[in-house]
C-alpha atoms as a PDB file:
ATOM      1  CA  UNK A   1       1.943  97.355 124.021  1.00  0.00           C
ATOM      2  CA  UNK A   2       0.407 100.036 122.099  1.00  0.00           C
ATOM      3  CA  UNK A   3      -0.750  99.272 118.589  1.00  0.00           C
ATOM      4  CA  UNK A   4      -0.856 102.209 115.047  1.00  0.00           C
ATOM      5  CA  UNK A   5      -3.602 101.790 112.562  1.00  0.00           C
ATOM      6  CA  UNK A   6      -3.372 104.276 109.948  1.00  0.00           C
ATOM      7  CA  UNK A   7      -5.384 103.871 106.646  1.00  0.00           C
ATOM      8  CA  UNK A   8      -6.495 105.204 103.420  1.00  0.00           C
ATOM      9  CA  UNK A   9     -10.150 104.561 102.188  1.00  0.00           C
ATOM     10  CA  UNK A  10     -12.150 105.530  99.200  1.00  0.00           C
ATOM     11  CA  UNK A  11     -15.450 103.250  99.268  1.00  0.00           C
ATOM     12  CA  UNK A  12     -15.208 102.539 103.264  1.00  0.00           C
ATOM     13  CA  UNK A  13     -13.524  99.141 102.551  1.00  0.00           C
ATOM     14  CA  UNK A  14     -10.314  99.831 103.941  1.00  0.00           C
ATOM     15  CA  UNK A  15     -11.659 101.421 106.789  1.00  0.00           C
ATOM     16  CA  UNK A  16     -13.580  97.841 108.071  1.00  0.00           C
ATOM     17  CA  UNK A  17     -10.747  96.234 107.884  1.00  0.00           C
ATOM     18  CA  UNK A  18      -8.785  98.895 109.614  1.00  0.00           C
ATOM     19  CA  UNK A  19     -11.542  98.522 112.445  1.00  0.00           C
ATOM     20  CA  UNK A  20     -11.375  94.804 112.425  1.00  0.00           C
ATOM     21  CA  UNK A  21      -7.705  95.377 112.928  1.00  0.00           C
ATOM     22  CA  UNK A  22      -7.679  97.607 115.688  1.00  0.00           C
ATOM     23  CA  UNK A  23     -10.687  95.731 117.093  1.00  0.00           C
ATOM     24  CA  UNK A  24      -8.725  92.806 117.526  1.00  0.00           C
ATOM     25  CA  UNK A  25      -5.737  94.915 119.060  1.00  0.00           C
ATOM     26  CA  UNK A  26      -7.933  95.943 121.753  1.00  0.00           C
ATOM     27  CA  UNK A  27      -9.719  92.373 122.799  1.00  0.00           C
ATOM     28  CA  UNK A  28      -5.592  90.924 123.123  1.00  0.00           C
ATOM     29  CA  UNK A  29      -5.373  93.622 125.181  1.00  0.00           C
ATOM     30  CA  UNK A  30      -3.082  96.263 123.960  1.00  0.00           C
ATOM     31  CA  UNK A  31      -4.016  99.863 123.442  1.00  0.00           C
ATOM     32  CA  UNK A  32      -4.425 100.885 119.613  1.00  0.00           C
ATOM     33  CA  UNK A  33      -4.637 104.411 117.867  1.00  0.00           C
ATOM     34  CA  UNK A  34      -6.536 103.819 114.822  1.00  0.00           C
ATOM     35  CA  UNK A  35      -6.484 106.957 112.463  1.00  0.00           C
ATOM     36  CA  UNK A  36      -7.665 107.957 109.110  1.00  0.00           C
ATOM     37  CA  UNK A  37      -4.918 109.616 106.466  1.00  0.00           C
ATOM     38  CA  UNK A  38      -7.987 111.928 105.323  1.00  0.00           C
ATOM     39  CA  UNK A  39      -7.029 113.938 108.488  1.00  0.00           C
ATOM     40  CA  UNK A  40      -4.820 115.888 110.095  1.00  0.00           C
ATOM     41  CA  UNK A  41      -3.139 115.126 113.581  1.00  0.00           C
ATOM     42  CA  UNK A  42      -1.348 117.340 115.822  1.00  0.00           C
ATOM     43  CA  UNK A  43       1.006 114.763 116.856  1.00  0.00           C
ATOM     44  CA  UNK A  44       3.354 111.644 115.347  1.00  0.00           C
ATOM     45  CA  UNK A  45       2.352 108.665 115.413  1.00  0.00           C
ATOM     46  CA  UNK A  46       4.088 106.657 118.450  1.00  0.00           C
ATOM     47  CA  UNK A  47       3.634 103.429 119.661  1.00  0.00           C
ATOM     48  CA  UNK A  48       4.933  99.495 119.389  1.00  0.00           C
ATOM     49  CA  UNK A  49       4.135  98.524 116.064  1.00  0.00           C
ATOM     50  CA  UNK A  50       1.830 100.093 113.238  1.00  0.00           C
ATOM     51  CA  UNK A  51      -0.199  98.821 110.398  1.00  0.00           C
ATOM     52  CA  UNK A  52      -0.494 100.930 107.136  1.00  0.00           C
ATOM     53  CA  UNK A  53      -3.406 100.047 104.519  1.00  0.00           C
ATOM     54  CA  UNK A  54      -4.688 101.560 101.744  1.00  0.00           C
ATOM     55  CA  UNK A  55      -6.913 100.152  98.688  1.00  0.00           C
ATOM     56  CA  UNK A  56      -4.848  99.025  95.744  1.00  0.00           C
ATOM     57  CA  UNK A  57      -6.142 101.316  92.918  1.00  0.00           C
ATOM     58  CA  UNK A  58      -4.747 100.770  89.438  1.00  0.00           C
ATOM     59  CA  UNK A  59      -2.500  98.503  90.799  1.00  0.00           C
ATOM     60  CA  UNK A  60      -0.888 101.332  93.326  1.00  0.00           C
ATOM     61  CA  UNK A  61      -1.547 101.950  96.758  1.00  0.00           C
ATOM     62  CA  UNK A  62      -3.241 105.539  97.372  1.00  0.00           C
ATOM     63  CA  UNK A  63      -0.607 108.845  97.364  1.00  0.00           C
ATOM     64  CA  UNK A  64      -1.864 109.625 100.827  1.00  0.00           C
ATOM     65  CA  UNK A  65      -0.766 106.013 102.482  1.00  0.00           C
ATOM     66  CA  UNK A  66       2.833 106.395 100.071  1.00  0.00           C
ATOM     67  CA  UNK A  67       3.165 110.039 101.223  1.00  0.00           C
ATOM     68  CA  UNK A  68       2.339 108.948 105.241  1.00  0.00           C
ATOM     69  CA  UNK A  69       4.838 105.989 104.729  1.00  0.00           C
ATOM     70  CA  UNK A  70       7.874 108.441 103.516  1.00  0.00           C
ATOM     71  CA  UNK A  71       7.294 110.973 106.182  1.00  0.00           C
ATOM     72  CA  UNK A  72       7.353 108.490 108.929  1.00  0.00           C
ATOM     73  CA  UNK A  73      10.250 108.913 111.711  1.00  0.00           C
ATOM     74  CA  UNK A  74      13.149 106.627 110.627  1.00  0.00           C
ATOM     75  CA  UNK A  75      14.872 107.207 114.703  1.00  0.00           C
ATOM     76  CA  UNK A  76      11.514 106.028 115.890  1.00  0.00           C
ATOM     77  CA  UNK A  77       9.995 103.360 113.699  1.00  0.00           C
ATOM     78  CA  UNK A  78      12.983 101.636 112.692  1.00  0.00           C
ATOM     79  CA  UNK A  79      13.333  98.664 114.980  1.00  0.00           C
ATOM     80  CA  UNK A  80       9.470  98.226 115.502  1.00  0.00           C
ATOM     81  CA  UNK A  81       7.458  96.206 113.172  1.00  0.00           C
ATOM     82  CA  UNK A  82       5.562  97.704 110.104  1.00  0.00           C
ATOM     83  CA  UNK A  83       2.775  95.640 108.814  1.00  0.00           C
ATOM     84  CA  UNK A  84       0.780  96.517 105.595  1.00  0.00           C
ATOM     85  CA  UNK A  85      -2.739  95.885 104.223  1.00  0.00           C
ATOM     86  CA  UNK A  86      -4.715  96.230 101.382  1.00  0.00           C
ATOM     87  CA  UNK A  87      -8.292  95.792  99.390  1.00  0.00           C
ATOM     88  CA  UNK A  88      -8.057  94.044  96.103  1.00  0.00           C
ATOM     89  CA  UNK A  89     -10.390  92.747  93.482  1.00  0.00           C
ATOM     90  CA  UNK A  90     -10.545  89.536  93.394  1.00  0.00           C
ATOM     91  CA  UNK A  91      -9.094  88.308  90.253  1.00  0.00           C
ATOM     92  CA  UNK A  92     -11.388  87.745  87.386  1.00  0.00           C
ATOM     93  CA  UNK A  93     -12.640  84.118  86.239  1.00  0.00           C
ATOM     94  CA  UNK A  94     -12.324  85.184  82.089  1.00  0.00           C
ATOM     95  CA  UNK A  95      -8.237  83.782  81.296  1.00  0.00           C
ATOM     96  CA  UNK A  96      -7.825  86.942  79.488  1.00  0.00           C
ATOM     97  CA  UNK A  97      -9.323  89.425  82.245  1.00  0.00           C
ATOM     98  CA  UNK A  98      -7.001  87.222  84.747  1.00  0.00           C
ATOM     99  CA  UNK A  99      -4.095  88.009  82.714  1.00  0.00           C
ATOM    100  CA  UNK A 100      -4.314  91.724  82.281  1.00  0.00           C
ATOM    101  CA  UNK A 101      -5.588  92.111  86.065  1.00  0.00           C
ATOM    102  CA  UNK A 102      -2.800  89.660  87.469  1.00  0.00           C
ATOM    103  CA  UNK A 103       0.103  92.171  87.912  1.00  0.00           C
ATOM    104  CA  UNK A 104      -2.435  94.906  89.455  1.00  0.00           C
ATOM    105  CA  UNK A 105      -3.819  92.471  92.129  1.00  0.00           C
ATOM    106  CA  UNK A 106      -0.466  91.294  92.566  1.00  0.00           C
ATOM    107  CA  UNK A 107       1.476  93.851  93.201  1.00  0.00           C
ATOM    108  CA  UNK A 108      -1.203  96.251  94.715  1.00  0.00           C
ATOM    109  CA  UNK A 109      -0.844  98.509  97.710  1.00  0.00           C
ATOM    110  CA  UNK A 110       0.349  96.343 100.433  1.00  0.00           C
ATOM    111  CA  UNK A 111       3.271  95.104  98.471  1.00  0.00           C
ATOM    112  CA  UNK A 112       4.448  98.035  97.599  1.00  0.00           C
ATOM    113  CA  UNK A 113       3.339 100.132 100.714  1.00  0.00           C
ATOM    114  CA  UNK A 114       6.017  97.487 102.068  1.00  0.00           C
ATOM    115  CA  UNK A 115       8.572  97.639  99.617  1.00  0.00           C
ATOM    116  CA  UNK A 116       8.642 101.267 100.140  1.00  0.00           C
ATOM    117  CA  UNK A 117       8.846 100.293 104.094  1.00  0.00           C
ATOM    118  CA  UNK A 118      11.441  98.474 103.991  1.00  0.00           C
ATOM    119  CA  UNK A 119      13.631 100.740 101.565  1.00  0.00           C
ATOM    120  CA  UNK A 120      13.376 103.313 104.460  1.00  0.00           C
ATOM    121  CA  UNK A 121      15.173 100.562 106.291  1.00  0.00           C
ATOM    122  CA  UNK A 122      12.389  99.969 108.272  1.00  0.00           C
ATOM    123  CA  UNK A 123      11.308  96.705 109.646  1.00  0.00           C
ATOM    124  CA  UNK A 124       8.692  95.296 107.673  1.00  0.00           C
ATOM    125  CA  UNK A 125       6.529  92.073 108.465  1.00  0.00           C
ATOM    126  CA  UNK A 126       5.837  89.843 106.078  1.00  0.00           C
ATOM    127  CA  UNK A 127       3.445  88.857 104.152  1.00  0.00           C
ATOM    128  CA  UNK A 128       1.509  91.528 103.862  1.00  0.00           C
ATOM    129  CA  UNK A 129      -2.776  91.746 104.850  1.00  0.00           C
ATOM    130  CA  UNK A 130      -4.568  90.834 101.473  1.00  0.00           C
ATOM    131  CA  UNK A 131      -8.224  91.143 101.687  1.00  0.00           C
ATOM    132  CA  UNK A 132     -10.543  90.933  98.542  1.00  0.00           C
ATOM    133  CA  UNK A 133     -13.545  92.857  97.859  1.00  0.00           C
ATOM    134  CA  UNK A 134     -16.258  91.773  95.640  1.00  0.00           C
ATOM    135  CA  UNK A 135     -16.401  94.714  93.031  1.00  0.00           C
ATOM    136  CA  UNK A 136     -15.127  97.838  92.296  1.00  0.00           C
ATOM    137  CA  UNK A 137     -16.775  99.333  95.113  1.00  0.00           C
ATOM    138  CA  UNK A 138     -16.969  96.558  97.584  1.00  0.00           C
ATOM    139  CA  UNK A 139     -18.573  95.126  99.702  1.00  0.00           C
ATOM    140  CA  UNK A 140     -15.773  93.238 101.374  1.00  0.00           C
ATOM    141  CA  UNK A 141     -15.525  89.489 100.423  1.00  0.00           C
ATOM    142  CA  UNK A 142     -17.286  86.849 102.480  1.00  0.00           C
ATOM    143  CA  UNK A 143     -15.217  86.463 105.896  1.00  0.00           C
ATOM    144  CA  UNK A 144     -12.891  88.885 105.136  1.00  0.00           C
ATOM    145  CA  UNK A 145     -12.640  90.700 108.498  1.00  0.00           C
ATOM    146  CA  UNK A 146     -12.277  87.826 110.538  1.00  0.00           C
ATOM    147  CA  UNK A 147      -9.226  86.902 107.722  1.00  0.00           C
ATOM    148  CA  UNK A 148      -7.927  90.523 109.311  1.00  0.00           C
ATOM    149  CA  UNK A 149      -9.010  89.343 113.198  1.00  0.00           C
ATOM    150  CA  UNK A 150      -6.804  86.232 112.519  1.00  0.00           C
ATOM    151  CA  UNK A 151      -4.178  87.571 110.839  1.00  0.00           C
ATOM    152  CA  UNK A 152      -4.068  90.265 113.289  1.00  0.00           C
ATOM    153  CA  UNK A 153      -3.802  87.708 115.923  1.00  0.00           C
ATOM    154  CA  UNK A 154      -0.749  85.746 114.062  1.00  0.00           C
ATOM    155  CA  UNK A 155       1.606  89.045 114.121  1.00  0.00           C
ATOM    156  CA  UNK A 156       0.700  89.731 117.621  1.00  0.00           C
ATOM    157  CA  UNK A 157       1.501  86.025 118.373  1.00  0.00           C
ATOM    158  CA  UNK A 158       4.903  86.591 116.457  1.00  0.00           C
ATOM    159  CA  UNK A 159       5.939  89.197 118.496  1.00  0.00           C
ATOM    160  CA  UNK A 160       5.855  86.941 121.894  1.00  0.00           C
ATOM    161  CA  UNK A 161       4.760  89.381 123.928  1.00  0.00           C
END
């Protein structure tokens, strides 16, 4: 099988887990195309299934992942899977921080990069990749790529090939 990573990043974040993801692609042995949506490609994506992540900034997933996500090919993607991920902040311990940050981190990028995916009529897998990062700027939280190895793992599993 032949894996899509494609994946928005501001602080570099998005990018590790992007890496973890396709890492873990290649050691199950499937080929992976792991690209960034700060450049431009010559081709379509093509392949078995894809994962789309972006950061979740102000509560929205970035314009380039939305914009990637409405161009893709309906005819092509539309039986294979579409997974989504994202970088949060993890929510904040003060009750009234949690409160105004709660619809933000919960209903960031991934959900919506999903939502979107699946109002396309495409075939999204659920739930989406959540990983947390400890600030505004990262670093990533503590074992969050091998949260992205292993849940990597699981949708490959689910596909029983």
């Amino acid at each position: 099988m032949k894996g899509v990573v494609v994946y928005d990043s501001y602080y570099g974040n998005t990018k590790k887990v992007a890496e973890a993801i396709a890492e873990q692609i290649r050691s199950e042995g499937h080929e992976v195309d792991l690209r960034t949506l700060r450049e431009r490609y010559d081709k379509q994506v093509q392949g078995d299934f894809i994962f789309v992540g972006s950061p979740t900034r102000m509560g929205k997933m970035t314009r380039r992942a939305k914009v990637f996500v409405k161009k893709m090919d309906k005819g092509s993607w539309k039986e294979k899977p579409v997974v989504t991920f994202d970088t949060i902040m993890p929510m904040p311990e003060d009750e009234k921080e949690r409160e105004k940050a709660r619809k933000w981190i919960e209903n960031g990028a991934a959900p919506k990069l999903s939502a979107l995916a699946k109002n396309m009529g495409l075939a999204t897998y659920s739930p989406p990749l959540r990983i947390e990062v400890t600030g505004m700027k990262g670093p990533l939280s503590e074992g969050a790529l091998e949260k992205a190895k292993d849940y990597t793992k699981e949708f490959l599993r689910s596909l029983g090939r």
